[in-house]
Protein backbone atom coordinates (compact mmCIF):
# COMPACT_ATOMS: atom_id res chain seq x y z
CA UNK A 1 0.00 0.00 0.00
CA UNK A 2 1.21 3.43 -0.83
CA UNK A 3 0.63 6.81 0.45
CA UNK A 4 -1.97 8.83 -1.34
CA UNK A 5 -0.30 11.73 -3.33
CA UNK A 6 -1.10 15.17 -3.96
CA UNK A 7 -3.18 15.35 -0.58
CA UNK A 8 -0.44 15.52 2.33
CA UNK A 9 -1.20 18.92 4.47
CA UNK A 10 -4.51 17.99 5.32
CA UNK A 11 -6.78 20.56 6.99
CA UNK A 12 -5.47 23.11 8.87
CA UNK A 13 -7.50 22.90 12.45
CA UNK A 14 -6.37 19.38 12.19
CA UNK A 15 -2.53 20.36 11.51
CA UNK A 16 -2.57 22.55 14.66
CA UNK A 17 -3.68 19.97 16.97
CA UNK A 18 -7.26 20.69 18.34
CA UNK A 19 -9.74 18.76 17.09
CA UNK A 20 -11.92 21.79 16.16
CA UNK A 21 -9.39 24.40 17.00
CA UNK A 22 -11.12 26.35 20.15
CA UNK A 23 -9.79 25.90 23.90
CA UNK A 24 -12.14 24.97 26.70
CA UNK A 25 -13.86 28.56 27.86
CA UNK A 26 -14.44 29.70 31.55
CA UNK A 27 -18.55 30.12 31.70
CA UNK A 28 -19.49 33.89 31.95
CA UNK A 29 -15.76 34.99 31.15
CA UNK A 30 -15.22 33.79 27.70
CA UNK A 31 -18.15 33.26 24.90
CA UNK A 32 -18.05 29.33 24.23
CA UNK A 33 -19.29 29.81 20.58
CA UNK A 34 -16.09 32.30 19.91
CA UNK A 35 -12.96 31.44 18.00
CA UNK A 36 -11.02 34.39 18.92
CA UNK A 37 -8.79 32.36 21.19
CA UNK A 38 -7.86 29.66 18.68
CA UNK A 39 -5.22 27.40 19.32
CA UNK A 40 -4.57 28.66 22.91
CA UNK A 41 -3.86 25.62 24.87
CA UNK A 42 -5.57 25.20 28.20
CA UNK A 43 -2.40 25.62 29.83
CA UNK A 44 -1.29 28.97 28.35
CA UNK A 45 -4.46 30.49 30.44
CA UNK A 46 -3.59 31.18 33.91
CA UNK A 47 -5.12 28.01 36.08
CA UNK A 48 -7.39 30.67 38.76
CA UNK A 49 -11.42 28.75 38.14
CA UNK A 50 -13.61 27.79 40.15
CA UNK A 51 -17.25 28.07 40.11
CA UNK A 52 -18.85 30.63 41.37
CA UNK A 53 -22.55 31.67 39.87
CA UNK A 54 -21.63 31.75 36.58
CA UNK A 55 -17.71 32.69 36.53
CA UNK A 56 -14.87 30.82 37.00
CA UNK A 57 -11.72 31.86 39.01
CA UNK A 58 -9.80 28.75 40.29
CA UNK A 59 -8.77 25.51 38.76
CA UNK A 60 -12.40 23.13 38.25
CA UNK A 61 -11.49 19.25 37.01
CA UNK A 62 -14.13 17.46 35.47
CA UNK A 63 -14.85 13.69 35.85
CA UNK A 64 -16.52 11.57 33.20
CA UNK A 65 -16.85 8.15 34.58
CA UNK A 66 -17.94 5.08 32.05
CA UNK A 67 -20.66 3.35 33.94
CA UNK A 68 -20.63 0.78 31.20
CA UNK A 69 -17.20 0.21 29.79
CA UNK A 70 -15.12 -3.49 30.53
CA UNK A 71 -18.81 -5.04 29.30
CA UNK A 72 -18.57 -6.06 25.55
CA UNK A 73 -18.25 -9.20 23.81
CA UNK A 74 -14.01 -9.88 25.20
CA UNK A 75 -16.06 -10.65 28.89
CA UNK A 76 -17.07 -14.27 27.25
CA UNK A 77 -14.86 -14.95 24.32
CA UNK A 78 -11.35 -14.35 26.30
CA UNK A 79 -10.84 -13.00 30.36
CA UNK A 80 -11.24 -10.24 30.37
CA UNK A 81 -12.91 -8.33 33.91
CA UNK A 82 -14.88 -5.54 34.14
CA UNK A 83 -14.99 -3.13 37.93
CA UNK A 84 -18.30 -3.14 39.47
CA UNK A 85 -19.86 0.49 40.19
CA UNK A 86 -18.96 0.85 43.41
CA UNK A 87 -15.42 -0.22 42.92
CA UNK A 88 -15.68 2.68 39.88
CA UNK A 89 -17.15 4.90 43.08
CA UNK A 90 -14.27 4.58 44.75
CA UNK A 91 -11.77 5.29 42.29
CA UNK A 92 -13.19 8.58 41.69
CA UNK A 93 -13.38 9.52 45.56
CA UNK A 94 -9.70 8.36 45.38
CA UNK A 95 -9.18 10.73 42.81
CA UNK A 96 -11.28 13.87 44.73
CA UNK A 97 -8.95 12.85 47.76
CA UNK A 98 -5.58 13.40 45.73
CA UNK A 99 -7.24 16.65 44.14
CA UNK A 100 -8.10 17.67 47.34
CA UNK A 101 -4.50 17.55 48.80
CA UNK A 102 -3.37 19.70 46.00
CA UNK A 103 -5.51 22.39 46.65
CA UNK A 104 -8.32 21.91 43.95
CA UNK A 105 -11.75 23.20 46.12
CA UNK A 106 -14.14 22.46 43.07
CA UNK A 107 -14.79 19.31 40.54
CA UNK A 108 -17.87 18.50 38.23
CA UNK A 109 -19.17 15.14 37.34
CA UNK A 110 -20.62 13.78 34.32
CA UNK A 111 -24.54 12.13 35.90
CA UNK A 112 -25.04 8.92 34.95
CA UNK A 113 -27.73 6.14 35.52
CA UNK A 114 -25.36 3.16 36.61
CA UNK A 115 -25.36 4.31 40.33
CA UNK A 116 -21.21 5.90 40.60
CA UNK A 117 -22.76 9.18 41.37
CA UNK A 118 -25.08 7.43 44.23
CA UNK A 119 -21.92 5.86 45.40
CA UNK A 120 -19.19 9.21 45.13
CA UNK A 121 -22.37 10.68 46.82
CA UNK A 122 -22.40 8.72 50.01
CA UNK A 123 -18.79 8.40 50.42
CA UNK A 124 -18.90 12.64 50.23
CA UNK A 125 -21.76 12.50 53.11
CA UNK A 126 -19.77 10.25 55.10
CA UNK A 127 -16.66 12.09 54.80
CA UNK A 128 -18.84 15.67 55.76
CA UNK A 129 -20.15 13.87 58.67
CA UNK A 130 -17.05 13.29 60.76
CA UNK A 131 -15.79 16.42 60.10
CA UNK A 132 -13.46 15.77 57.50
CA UNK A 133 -12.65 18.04 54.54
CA UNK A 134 -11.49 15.21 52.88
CA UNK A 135 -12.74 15.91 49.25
CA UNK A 136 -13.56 18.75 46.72
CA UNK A 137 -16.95 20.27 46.30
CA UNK A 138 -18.63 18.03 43.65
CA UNK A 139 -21.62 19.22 41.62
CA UNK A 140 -22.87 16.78 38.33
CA UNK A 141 -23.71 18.80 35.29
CA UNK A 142 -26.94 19.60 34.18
CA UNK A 143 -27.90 17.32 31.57
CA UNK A 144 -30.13 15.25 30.30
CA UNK A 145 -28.95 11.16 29.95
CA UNK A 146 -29.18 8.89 27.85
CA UNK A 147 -27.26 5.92 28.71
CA UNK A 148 -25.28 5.82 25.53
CA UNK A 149 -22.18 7.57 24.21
CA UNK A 150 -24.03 10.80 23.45
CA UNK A 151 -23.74 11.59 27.32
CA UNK A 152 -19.55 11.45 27.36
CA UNK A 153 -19.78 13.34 24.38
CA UNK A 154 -22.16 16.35 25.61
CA UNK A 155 -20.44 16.10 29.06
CA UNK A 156 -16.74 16.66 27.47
CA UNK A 157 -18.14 19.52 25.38
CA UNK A 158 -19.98 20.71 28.52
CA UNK A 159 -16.74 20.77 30.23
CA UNK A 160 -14.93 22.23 28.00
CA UNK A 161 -17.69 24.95 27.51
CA UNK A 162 -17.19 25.94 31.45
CA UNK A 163 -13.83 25.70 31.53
CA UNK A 164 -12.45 22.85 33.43
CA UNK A 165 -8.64 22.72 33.37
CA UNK A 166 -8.53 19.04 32.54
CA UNK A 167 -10.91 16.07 32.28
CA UNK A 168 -10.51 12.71 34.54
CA UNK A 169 -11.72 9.97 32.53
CA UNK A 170 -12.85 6.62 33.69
CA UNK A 171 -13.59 3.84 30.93
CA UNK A 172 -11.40 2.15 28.24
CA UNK A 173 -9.95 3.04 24.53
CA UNK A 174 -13.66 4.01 23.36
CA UNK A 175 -14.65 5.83 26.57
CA UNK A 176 -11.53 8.51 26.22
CA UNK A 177 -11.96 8.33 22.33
CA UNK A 178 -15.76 9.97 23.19
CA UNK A 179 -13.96 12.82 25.18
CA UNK A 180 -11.35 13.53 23.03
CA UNK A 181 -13.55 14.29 20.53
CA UNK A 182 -15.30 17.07 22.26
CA UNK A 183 -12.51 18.48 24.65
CA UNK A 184 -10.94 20.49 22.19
CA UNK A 185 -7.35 21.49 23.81
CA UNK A 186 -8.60 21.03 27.59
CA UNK A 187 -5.89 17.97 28.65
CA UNK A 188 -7.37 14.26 29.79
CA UNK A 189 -6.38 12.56 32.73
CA UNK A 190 -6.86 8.64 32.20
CA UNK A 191 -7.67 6.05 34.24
CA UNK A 192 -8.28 2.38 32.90
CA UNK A 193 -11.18 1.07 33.35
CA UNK A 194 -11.94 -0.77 29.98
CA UNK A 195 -11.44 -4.47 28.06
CA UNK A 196 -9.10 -3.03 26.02
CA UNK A 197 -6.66 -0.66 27.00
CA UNK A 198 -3.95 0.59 25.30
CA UNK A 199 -4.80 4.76 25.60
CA UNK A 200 -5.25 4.87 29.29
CA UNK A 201 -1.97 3.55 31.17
CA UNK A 202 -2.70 1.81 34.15
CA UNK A 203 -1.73 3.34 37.08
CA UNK A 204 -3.34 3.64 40.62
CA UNK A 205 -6.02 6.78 40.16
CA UNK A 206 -4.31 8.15 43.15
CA UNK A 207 -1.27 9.13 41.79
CA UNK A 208 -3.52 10.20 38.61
CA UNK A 209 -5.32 12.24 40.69
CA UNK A 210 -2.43 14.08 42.64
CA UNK A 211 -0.65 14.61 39.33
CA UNK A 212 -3.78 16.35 37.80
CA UNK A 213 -3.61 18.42 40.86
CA UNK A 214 -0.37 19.50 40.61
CA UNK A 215 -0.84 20.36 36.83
CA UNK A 216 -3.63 22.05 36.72
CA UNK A 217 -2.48 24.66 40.05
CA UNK A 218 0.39 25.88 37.99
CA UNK A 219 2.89 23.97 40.05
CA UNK A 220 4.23 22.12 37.04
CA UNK A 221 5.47 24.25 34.29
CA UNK A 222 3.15 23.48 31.13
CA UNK A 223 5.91 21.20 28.62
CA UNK A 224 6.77 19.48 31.81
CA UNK A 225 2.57 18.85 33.16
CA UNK A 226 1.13 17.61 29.51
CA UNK A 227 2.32 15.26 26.98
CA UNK A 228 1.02 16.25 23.29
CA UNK A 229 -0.54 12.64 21.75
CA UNK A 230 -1.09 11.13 18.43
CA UNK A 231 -4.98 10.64 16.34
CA UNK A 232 -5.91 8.96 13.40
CA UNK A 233 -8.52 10.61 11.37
CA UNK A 234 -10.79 8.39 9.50
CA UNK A 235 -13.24 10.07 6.56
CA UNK A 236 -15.11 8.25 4.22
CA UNK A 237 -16.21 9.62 0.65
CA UNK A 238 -14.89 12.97 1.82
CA UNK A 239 -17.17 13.87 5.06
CA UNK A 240 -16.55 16.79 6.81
CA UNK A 241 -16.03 15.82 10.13
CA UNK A 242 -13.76 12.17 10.03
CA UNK A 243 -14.48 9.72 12.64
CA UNK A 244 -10.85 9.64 15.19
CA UNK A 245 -9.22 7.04 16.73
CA UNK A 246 -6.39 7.36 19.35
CA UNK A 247 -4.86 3.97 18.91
CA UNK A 248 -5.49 2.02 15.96
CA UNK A 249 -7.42 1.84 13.03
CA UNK A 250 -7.87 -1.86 11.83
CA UNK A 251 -9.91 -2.97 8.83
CA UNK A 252 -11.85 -6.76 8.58
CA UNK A 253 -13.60 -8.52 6.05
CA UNK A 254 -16.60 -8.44 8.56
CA UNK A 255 -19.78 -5.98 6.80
CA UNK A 256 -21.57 -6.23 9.66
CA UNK A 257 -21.03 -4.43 13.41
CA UNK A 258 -22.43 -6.84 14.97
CA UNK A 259 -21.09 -6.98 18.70
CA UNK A 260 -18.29 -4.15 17.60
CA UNK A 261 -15.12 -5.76 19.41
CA UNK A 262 -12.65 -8.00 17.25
CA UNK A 263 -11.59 -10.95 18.21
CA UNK A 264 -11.85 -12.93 15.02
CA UNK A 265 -7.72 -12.73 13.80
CA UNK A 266 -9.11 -14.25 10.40
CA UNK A 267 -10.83 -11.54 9.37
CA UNK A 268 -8.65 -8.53 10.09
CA UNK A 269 -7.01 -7.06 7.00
CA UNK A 270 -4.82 -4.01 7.55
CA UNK A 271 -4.46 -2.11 10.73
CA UNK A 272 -2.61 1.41 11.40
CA UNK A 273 -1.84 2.37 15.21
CA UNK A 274 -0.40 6.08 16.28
CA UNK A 275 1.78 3.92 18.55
CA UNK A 276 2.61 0.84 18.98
CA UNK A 277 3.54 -0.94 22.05
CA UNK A 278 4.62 -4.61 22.63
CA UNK A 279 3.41 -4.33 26.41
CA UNK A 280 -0.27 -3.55 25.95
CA UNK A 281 -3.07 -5.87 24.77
CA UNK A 282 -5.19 -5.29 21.62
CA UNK A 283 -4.37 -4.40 17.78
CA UNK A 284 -1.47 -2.10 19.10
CA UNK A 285 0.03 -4.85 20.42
CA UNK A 286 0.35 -6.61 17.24
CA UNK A 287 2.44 -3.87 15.51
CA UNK A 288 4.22 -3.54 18.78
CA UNK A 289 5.51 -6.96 18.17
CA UNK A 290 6.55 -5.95 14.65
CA UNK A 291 8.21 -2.45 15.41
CA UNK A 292 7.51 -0.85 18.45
CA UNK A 293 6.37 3.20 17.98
CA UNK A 294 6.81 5.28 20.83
CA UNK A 295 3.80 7.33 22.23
CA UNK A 296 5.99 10.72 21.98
CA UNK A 297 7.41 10.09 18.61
CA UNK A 298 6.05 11.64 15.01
CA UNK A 299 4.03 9.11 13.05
CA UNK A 300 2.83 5.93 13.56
CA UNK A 301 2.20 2.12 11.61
CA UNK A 302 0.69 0.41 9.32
CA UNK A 303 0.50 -3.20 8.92
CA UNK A 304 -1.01 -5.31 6.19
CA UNK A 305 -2.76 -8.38 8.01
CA UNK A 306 -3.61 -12.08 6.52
CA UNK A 307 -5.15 -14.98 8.30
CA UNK A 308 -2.21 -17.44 9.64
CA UNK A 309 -2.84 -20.57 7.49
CA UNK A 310 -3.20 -18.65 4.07
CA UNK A 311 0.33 -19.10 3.19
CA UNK A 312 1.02 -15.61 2.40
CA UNK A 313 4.68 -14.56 2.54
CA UNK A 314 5.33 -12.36 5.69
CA UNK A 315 5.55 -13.55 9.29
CA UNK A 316 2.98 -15.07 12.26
CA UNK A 317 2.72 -13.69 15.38
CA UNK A 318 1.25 -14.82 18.71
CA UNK A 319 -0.12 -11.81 20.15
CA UNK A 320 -2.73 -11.38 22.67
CA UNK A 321 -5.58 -9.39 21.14
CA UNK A 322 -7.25 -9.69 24.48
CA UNK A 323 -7.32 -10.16 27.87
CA UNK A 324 -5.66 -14.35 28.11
CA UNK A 325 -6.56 -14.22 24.39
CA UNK A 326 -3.53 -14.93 22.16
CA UNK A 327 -3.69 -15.07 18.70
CA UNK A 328 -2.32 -16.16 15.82
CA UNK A 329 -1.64 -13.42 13.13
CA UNK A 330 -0.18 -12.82 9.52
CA UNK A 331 1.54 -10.12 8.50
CA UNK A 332 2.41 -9.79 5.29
CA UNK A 333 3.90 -6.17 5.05
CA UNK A 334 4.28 -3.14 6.75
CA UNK A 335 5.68 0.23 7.10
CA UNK A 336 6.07 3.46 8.58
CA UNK A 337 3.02 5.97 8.30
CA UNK A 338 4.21 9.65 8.45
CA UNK A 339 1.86 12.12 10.23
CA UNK A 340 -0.11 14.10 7.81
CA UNK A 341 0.00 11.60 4.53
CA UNK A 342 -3.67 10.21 3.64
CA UNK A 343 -3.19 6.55 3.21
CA UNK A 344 -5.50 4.92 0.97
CA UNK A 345 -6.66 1.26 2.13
CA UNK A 346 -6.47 -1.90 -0.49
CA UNK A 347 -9.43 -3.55 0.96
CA UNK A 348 -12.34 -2.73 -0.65
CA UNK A 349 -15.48 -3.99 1.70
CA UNK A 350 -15.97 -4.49 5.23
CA UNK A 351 -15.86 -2.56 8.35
CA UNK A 352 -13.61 -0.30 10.05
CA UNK A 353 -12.58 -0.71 13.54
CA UNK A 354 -11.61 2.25 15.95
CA UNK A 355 -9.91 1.76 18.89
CA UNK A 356 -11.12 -2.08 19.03
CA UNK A 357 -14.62 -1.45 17.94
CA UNK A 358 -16.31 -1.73 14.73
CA UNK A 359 -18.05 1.52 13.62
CA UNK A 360 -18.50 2.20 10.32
CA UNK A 361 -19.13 -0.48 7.18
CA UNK A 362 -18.23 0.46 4.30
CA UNK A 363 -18.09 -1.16 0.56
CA UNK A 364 -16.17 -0.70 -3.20
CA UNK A 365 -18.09 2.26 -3.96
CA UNK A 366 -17.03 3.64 -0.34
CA UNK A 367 -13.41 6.09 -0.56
CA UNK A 368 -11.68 5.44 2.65
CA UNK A 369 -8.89 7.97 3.61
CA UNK A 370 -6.67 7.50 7.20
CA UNK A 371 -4.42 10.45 8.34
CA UNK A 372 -2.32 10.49 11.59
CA UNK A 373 -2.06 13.67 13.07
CA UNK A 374 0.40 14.92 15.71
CA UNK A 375 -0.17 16.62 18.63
CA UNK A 376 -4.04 16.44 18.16
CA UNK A 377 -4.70 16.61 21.56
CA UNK A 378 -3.49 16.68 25.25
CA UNK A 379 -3.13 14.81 28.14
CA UNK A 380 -1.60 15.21 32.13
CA UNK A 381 1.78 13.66 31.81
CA UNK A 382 1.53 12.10 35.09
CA UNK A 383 4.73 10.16 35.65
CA UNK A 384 6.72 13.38 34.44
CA UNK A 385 4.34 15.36 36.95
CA UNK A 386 5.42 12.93 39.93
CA UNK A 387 9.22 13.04 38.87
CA UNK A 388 9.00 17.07 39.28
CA UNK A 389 7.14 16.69 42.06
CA UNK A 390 9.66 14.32 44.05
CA UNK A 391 12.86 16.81 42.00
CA UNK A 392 11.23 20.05 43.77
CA UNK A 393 9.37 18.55 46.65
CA UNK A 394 6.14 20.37 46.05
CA UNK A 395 4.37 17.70 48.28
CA UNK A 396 7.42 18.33 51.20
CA UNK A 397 6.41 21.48 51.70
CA UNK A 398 10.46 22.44 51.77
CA UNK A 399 12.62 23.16 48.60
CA UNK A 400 14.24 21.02 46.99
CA UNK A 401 18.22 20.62 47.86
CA UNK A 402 20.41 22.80 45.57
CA UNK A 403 23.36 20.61 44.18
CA UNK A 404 27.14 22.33 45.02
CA UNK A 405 28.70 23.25 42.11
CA UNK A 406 31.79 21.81 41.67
């Protein structure tokens, strides 16, 4: 497969890195539906929000917790384990207690109908009870809710409308692939709560929590606090708005969407990943086997995929393409794919995967164009937060020591 030519810049918003170019707003301070700050990051604004009526002065973090996520078809065909609600409860009133302790007074939640606000709620009234100013204010947003992906959607975009300085998300690869489309510039905390993760690291939602803190208070300078990450746009017959994916991009023979995750290894095709790690599960780890792609470098994959007993030239891998679900995999070419160079797939029918999950069928009278982008959007760099932390003991409460000079 070869790049498409004559089509390499791409679209400009797209170029700069925000998905439609406009920085999360602070309600009653800056219009939401203007433009004029374009391209401002979220952590060029001085960090001073926090809701009060309808203006915000000190640092608010929103929450969007996946009620849901960790319950697709991997649960039955592999081992994968999904978190009950009130073990997702408690990881968010972990994550109050570590924004607490860096001085954060004021967070809003995304409301959902799986019972994690009932749960944050009662661990909050418990805490207020004995005294203890244990957590943040918490207020959910006003909205109405669906059950379905529209809510993470209009809750990022919500968030982003008042201002939040970054967004804690709860759920897997599709879960923070719903906020990132709607966050614009305003950096995403993530916390793994998924089948298939490859996005979110995993990481105890403490130490998430403290290093969103930290970042968002102005204690950690801004290159130091976020990390800028990778997206594949996805457009079909030219739409205006492509479909994004933060990991991969894989293409099967499958028409239909059926249950939406893959785990059928005969029917994937080609696959593209922005990174591509040998230590994660999922499509990403497949190229990871092949040639690894660092998270922080410029471009990504692709890989050309053929069932393991066709006899095609190329290689087999074992890989596991799920939780305790290995795999047997042919690859039968691939290459480097440049940020901002369409490719243009070979297969002509099937469905497209993003992130894991079958979306979008399409067939030979369907064009199919993937771009990687760099530095599309941002996210808390949270184990170069806790390295500056420990280097200038900003939780000691005493400077750090100066080195002699010698």
């Amino acid at each position: 497969m070869a790049p498409a030519t004559g089509d390499a810049t791409g679209d400009a918003a797209a170029t700069a890195g925000v998905p439609d170019g406009s920085p999360g707003k602070a309600l009653g301070v800056l219009d939401s539906s203007s433009n004029e700050q374009s391209g401002t990051a979220v952590a060029d604004v001085p960090p001073k929000r926090r809701i009060e009526g309808e203006c915000i002065v000190a640092p608010v973090v929103g929450i969007i917790a996946n009620p849901v996520s960790a319950r697709d078809i991997r649960r039955v065909v592999a081992n994968a384990a999904g978190l009950q609600i009130a073990d997702r409860a408690n990881i968010v009133l972990r994550v109050l207690a570590a924004l607490k302790a860096c001085g954060i007074e004021d967070a809003v939640m995304m409301p959902e109908q799986g019972g994690i606000g009932s749960h944050v709620e009662r661990g909050l009234t418990r805490a207020r009870l004995r005294g203890e100013a244990t957590y943040p204010a918490l207020r959910r947003l006003d909205m109405p809710v669906t059950g379905t992906v529209a809510d993470t959607h209009r809750a990022a975009a919500e968030m982003r409308r008042l201002g939040v300085s970054a967004i804690v998300v709860l759920g897997g690869d599709g879960t923070h692939r719903a906020v990132v489309a709607h966050c614009g510039a305003v950096p995403v905390a993530g916390i793994s709560t998924g089948t298939n993760n490859a996005f979110p690291e995993h990481r105890e939602p403490t130490i998430t929590g403290l290093a969103t803190g930290l970042a968002v208070t102005g204690l950690i300078p801004a290159p130091v606090a976020f990390a800028a990450n990778k997206r594949i746009d996805v457009t079909v017959n030219d739409a205006d708005e492509p479909e994004i994916a933060l990991v991969d991009v894989a293409l099967v023979t499958e028409r239909y969407v059926g249950a939406r995750a893959l785990w059928r290894p005969e029917s994937f095709r080609e696959l593209y990943v922005t990174f591509a790690d040998p230590q994660v599960i999922g499509m990403s780890a497949i190229a990871g086997l092949v040639e690894p792609v660092e998270r922080g470098e410029s471009g990504g994959l692709m890989l050309r995929l053929a069932p393991a007993d066709s006899r095609a030239e190329g290689i087999v891998l074992q890989a596991p393409i799920a939780p305790g679900l290995m795999a047997r995999i042919g690859v039968t070419d691939w290459r480097r794919m440049p940020a901002g160079v369409p490719f243009l797939p070979e297969a002509k029918a099937g469905s497209i995967a993003l992130d894991g999950e079958r979306e979008i069928s399409f067939s030979v009278r369907d064009r199919v164009r993937l771009t990687l982008r760099d530095e599309a959007f941002r996210t808390v760099d949270v184990g170069g937060c806790m390295r500056h932390a420990a280097l200038n003991r900003l939780l000691a409460g005493v400077p750090a020591p100066v080195a002699a000079a010698l």
